[in-house]
N, C-alpha and C. Protein backbone atom coordinates (compact mmCIF):
# COMPACT_ATOMS: atom_id res chain seq x y z
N UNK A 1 4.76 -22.62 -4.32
CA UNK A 1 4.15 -21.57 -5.09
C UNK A 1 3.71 -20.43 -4.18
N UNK A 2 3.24 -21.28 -3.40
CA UNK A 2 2.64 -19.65 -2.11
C UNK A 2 3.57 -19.30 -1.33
N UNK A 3 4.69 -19.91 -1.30
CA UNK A 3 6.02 -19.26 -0.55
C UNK A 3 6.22 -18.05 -0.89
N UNK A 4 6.47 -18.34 -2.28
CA UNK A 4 6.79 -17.26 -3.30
C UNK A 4 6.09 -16.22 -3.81
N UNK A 5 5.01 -16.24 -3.39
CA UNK A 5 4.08 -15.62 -3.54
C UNK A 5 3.82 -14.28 -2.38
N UNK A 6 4.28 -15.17 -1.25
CA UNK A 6 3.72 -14.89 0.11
C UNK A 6 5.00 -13.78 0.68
N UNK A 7 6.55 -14.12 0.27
CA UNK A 7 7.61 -13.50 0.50
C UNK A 7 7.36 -11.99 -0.45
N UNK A 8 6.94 -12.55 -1.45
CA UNK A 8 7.04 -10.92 -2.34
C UNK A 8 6.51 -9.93 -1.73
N UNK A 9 5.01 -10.73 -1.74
CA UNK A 9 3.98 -9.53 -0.96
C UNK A 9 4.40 -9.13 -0.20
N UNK A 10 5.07 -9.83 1.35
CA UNK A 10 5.67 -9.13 2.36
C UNK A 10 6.60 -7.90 2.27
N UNK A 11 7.15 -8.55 1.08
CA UNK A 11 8.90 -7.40 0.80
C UNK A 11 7.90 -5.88 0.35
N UNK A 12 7.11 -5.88 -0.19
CA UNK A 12 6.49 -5.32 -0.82
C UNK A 12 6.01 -4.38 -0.37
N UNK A 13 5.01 -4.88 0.89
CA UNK A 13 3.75 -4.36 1.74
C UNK A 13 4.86 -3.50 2.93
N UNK A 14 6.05 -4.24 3.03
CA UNK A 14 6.67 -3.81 4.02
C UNK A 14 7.35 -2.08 3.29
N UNK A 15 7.63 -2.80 2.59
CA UNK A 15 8.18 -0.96 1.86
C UNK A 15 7.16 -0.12 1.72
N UNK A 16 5.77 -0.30 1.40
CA UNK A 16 4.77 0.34 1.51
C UNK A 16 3.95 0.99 2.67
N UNK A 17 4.39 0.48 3.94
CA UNK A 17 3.79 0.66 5.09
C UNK A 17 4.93 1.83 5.70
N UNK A 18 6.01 1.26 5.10
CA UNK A 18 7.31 2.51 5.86
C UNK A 18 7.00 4.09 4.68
N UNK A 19 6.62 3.48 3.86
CA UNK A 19 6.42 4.79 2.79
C UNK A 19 5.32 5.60 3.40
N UNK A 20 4.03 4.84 3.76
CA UNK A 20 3.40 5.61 4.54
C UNK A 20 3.45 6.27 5.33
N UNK A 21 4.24 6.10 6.44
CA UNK A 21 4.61 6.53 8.02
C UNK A 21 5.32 7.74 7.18
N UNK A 22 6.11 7.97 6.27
CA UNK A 22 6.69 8.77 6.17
C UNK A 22 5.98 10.04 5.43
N UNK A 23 5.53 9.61 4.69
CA UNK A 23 4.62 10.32 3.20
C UNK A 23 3.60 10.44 3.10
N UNK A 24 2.53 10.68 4.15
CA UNK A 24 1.29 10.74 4.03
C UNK A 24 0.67 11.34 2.75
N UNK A 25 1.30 12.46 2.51
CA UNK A 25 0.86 13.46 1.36
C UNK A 25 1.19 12.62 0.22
N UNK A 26 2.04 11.30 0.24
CA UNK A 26 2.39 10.80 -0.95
C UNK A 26 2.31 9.91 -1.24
N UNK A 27 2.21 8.80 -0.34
CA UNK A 27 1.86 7.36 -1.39
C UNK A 27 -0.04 7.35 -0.93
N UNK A 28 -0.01 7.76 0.53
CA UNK A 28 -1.34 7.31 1.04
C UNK A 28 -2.14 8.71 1.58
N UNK A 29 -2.25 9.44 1.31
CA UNK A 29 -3.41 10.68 2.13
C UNK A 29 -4.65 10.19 2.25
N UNK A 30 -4.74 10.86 3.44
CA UNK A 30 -6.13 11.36 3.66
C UNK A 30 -6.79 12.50 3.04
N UNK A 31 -8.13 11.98 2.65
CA UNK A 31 -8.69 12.79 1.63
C UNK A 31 -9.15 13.80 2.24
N UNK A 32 -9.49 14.56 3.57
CA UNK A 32 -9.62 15.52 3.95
C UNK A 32 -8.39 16.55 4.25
N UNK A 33 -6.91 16.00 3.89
CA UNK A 33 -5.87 16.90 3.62
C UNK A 33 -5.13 16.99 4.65
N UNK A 34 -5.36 16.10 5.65
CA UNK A 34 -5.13 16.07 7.42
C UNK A 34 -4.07 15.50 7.09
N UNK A 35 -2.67 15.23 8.29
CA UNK A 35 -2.13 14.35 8.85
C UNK A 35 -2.67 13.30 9.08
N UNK A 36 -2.71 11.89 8.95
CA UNK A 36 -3.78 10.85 9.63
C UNK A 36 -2.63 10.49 11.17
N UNK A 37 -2.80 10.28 11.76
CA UNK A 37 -2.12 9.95 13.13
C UNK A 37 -1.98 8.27 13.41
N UNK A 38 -3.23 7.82 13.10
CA UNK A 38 -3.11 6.27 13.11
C UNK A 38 -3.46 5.75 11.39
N UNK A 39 -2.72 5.38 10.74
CA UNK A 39 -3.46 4.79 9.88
C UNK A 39 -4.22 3.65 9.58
N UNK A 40 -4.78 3.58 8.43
CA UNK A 40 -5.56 2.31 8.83
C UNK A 40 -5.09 0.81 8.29
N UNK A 41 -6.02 -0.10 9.07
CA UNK A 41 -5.12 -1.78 9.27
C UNK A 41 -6.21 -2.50 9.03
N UNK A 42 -5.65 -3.26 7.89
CA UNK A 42 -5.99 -4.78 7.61
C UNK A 42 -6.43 -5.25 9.41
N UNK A 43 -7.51 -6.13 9.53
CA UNK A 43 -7.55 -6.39 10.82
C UNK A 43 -6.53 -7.81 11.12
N UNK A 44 -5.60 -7.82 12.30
CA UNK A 44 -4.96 -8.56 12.27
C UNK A 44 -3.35 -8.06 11.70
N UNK A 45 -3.26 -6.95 11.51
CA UNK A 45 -1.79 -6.36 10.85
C UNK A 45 -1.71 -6.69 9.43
N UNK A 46 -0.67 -6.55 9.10
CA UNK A 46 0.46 -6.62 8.09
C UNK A 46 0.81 -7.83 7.77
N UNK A 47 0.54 -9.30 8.58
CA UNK A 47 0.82 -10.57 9.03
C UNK A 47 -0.44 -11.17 8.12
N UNK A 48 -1.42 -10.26 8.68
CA UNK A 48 -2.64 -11.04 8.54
C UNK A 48 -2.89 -11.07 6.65
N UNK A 49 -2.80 -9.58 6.88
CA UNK A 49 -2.76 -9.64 5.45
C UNK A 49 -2.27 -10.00 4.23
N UNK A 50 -1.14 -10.87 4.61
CA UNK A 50 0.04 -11.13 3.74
C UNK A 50 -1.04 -12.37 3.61
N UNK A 51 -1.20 -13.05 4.85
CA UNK A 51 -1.56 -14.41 4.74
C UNK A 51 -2.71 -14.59 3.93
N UNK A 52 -3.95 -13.39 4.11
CA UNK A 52 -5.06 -13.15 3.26
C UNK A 52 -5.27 -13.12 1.91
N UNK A 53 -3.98 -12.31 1.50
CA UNK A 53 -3.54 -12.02 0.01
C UNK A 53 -3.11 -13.62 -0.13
N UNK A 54 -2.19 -14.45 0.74
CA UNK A 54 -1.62 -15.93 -0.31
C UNK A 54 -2.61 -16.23 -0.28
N UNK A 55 -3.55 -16.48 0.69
CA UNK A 55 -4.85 -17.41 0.37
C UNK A 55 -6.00 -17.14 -0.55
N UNK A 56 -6.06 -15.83 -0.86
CA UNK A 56 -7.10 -15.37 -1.99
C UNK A 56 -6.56 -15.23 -3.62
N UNK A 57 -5.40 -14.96 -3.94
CA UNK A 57 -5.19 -14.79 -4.70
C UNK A 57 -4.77 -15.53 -5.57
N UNK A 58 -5.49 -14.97 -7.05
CA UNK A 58 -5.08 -16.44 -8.38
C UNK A 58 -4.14 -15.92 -9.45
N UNK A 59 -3.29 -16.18 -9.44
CA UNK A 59 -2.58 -16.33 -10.36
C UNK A 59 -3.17 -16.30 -11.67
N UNK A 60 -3.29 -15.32 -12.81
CA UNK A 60 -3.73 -15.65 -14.31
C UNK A 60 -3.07 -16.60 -15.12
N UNK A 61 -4.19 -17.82 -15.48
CA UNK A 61 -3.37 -18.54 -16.52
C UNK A 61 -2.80 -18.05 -17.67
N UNK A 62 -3.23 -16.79 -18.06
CA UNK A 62 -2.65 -16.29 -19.54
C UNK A 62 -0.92 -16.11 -18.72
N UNK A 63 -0.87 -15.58 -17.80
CA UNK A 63 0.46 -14.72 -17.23
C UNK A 63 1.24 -16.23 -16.98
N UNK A 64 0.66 -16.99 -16.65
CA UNK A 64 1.55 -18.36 -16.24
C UNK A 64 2.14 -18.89 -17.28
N UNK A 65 1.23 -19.16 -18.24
CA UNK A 65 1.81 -19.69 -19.63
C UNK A 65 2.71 -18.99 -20.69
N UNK A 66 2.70 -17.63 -20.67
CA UNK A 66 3.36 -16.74 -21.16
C UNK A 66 4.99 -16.41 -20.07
N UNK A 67 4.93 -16.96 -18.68
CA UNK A 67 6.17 -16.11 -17.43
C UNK A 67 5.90 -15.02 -17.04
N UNK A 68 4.79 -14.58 -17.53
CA UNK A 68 4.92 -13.15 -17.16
C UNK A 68 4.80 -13.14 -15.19
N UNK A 69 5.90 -12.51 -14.96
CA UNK A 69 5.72 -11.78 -13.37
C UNK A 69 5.58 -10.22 -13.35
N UNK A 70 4.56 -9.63 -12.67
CA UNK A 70 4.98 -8.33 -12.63
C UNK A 70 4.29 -8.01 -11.22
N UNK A 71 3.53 -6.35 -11.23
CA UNK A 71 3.24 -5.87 -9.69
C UNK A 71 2.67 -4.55 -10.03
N UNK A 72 1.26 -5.13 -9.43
CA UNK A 72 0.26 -3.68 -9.67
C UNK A 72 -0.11 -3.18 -8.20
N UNK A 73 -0.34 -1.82 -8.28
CA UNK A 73 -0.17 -0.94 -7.37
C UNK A 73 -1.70 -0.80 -6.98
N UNK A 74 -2.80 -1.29 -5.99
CA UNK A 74 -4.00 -0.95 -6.07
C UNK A 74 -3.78 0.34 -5.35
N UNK A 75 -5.02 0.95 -5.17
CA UNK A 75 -5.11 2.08 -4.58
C UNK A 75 -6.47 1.76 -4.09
N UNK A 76 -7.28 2.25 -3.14
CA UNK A 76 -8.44 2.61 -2.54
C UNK A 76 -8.49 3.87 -1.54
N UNK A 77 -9.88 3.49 -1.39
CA UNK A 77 -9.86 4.57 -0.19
C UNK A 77 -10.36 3.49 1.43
N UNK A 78 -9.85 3.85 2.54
CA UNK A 78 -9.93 3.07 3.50
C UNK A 78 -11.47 3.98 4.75
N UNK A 79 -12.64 3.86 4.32
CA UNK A 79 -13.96 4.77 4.76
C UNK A 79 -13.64 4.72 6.61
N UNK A 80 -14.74 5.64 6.77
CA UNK A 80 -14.24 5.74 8.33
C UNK A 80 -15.12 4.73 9.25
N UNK A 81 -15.77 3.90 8.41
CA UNK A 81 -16.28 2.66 8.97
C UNK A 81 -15.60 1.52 8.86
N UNK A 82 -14.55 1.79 7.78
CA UNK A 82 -13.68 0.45 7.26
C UNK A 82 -13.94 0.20 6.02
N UNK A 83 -14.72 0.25 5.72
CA UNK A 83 -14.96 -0.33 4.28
C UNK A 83 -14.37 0.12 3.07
N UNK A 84 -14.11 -0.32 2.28
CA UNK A 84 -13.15 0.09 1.37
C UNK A 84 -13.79 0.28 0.16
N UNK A 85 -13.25 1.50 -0.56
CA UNK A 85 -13.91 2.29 -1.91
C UNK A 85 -13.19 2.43 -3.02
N UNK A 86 -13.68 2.85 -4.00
CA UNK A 86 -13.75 3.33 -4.72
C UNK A 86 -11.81 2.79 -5.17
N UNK A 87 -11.92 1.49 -6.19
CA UNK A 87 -10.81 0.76 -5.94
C UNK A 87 -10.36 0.90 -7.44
N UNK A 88 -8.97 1.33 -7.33
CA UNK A 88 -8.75 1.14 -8.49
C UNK A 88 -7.11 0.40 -8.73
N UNK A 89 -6.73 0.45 -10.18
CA UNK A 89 -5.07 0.09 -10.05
C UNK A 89 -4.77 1.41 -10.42
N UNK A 90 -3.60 1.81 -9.83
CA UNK A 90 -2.88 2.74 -10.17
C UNK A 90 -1.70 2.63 -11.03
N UNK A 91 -1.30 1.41 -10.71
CA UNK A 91 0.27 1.33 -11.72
C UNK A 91 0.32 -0.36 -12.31
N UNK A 92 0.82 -0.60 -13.08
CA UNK A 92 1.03 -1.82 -13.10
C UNK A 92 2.44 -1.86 -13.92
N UNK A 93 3.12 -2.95 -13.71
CA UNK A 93 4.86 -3.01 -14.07
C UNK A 93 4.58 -4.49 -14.58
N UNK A 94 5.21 -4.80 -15.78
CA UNK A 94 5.84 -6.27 -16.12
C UNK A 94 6.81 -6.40 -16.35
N UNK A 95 7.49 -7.04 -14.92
CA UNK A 95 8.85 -7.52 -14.69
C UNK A 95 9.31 -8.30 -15.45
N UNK A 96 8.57 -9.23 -15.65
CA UNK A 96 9.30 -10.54 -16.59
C UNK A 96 8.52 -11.06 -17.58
N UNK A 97 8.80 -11.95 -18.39
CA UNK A 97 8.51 -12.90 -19.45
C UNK A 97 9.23 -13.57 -19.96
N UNK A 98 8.79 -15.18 -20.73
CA UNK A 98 9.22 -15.63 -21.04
C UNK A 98 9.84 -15.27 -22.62
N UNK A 99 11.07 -14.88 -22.76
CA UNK A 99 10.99 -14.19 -23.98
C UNK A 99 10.79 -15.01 -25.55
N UNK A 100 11.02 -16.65 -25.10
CA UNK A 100 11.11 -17.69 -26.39
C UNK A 100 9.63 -17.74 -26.39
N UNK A 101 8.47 -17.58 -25.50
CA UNK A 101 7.26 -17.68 -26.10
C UNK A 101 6.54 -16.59 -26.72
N UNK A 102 7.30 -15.26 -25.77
CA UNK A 102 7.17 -13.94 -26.68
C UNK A 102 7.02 -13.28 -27.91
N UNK A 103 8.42 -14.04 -27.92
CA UNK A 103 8.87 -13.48 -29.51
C UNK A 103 8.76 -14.66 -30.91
N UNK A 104 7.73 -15.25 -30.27
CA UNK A 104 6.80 -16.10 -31.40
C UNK A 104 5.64 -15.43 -31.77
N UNK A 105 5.53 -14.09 -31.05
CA UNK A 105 4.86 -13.26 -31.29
C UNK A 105 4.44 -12.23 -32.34
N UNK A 106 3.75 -11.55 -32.70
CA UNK A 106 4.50 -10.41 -33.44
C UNK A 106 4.33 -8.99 -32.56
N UNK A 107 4.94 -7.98 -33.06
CA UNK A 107 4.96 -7.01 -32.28
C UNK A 107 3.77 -6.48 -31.61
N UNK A 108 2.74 -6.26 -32.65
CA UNK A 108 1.20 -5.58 -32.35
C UNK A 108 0.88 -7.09 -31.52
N UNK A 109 1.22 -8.41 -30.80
CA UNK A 109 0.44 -9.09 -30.05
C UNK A 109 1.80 -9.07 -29.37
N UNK A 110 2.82 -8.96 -28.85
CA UNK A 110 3.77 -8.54 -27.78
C UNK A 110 2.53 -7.27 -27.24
N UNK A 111 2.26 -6.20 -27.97
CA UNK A 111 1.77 -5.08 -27.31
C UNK A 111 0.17 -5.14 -26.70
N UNK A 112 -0.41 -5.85 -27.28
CA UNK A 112 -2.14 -6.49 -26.38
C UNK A 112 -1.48 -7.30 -26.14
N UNK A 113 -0.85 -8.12 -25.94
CA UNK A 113 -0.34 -9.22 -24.97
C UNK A 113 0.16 -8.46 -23.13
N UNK A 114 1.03 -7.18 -23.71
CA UNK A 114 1.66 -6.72 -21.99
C UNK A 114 0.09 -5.78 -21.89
N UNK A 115 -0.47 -5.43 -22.37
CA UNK A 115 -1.75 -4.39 -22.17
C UNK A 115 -2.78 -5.62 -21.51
N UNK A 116 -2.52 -7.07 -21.87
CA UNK A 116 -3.75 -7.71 -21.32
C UNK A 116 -3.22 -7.92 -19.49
N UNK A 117 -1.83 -8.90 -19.89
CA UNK A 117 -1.52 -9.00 -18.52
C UNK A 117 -1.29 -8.09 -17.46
N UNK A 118 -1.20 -7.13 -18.08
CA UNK A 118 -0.96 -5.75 -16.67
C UNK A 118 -2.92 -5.33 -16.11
N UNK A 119 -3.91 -6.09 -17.58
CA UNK A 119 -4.99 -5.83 -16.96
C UNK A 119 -5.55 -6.70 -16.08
N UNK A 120 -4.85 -8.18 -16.66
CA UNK A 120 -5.51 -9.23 -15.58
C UNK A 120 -4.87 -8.98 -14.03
N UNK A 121 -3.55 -8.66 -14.13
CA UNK A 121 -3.41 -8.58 -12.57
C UNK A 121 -3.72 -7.20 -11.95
N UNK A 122 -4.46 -6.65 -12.59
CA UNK A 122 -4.90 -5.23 -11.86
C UNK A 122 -6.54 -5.84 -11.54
N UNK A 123 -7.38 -6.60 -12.02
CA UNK A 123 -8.66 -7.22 -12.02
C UNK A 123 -8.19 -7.96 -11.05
N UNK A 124 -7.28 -8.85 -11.29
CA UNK A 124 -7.56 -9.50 -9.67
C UNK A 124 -6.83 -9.52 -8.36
N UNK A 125 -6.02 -8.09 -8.40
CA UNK A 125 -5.89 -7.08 -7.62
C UNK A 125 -7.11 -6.67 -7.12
N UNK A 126 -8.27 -6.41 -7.62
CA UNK A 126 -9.49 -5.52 -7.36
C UNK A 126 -10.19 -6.64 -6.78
N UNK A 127 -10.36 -7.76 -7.34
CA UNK A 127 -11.33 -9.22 -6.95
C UNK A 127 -10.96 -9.30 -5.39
N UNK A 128 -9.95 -9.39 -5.29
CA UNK A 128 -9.64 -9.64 -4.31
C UNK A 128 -9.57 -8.48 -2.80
N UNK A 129 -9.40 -7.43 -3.34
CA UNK A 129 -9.71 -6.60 -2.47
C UNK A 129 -10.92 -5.71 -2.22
N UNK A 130 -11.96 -6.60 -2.96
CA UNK A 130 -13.44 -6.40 -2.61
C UNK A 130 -13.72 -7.27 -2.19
N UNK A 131 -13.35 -8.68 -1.80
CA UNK A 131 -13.58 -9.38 -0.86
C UNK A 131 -12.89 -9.34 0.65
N UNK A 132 -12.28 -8.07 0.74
CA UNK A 132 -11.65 -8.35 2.23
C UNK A 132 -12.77 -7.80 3.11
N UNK A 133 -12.24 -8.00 4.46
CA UNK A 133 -13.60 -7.87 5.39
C UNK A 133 -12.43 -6.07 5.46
N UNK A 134 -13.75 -5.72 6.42
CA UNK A 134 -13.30 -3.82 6.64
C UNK A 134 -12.28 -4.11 7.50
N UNK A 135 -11.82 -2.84 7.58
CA UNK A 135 -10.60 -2.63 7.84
C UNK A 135 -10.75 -1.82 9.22
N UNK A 136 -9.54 -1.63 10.28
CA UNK A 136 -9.49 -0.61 11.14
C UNK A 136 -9.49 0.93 10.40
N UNK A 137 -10.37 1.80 10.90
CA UNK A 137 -9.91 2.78 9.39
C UNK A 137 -8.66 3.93 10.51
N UNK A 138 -8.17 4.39 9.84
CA UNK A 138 -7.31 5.97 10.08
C UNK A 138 -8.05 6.70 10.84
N UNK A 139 -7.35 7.26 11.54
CA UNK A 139 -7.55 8.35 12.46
C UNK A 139 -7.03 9.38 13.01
N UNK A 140 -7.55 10.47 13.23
CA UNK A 140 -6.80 12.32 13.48
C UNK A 140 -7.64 12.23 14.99
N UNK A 141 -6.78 12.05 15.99
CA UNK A 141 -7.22 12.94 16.96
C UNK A 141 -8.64 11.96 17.89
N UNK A 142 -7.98 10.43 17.38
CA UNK A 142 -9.02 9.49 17.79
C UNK A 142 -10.55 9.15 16.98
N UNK A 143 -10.55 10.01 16.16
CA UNK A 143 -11.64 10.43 15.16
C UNK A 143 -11.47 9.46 14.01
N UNK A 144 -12.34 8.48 13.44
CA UNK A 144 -11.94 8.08 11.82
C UNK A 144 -12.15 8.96 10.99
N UNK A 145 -11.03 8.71 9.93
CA UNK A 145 -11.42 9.48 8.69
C UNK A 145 -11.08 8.66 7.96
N UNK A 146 -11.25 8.83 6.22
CA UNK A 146 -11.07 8.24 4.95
C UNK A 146 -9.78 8.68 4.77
N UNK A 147 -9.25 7.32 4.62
CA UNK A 147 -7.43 7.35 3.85
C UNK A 147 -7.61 6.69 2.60
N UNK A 148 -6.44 7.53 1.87
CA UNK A 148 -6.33 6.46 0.68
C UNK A 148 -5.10 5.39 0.48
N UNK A 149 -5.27 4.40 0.44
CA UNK A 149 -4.00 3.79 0.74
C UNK A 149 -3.75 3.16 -0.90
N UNK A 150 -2.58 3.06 -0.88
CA UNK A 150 -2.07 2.25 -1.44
C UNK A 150 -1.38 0.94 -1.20
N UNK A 151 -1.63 -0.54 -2.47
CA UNK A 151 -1.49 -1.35 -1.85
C UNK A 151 -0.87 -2.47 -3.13
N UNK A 152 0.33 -2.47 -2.82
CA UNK A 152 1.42 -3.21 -3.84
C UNK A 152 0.95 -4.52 -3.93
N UNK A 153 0.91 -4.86 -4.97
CA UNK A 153 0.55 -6.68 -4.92
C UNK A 153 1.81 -7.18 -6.17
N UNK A 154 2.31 -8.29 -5.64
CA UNK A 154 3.58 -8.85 -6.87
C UNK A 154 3.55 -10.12 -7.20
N UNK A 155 3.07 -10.12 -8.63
CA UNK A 155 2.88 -12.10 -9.08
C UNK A 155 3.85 -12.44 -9.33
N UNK A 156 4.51 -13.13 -8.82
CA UNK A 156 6.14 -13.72 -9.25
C UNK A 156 5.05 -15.52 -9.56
N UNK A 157 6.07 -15.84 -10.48
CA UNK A 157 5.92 -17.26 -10.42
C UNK A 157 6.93 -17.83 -9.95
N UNK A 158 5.88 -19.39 -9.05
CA UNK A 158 7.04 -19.44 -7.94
C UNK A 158 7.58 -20.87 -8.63
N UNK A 159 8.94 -20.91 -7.80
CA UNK A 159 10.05 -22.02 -8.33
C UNK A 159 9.14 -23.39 -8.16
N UNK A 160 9.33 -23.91 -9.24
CA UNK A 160 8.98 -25.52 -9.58
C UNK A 160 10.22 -26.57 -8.48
């Protein structure tokens, strides 16, 4: 289960970290409008954090029992002490479902049904990334500043 769990995130985090380097102005700025020069790090890398995310994160029983897999986009801001703000989801996608338990549904509970699960994994998207310890923050010129990062998280359910 945490294989599967643990591979997504990576595929994930890894496209997100190259998006950064490239796009400051676009997936991740700094809120003072700067170039950031170093950005900021999970302590321990990209490694660490993968491993942080398998070990903290729960899976919703509503999303398990239903198949649903999908992938919400947190966003924060990364402070120039580390600490992380003002957290929200920015996107959330549902990739999958089981469609034979679905469509025992009716339409108006197909529709609070994908409105709940895109909320549970954006909640514990957030649970979880108010429990991380601070972060290395971003920096211009050796200086910290506040970045906003963005930060892909993907519930796949993993193979039985």
């Amino acid at each position: 289960m945490k294989k599967a769990i643990f591979l997504a995130l990576l595929a994930c985090m890894t496209l997100n970290v190259a998006a950064q380097d490239v796009d400051m102005e676009g997936n991740s700025c700094c809120t003072s409008e700067a170039n950031v020069q170093k950005n900021p790090e999970f302590k321990g890398g990209l490694e660490a954090l993968v491993k942080y995310l398998n070990k903290k994160l729960n899976y919703p029983d509503l999303a398990k029992r239903y198949g649903v897999e999908g992938k919400v986009v947190m966003e924060f801001i990364v402070d120039t002490d580390g600490t992380l703000k003002e957290i929200t989801a920015k996107d959330c996608i549902i990739e999958r479902f089981n469609t034979t338990k679905f469509s025992q549904e009716t339409e108006a509970e197909q529709k609070a049904l994908k409105e709940q699960f895109a909320l549970l994994f954006a909640k514990e998207g957030a649970r979880v990334i108010r429990k991380m310890p601070k972060w290395t923050p971003g920096s211009i010129n050796g200086e910290p500043v506040r970045v906003k990062y963005n930060l892909p998280i993907t519930f796949k359910i993993p193979d039985k």
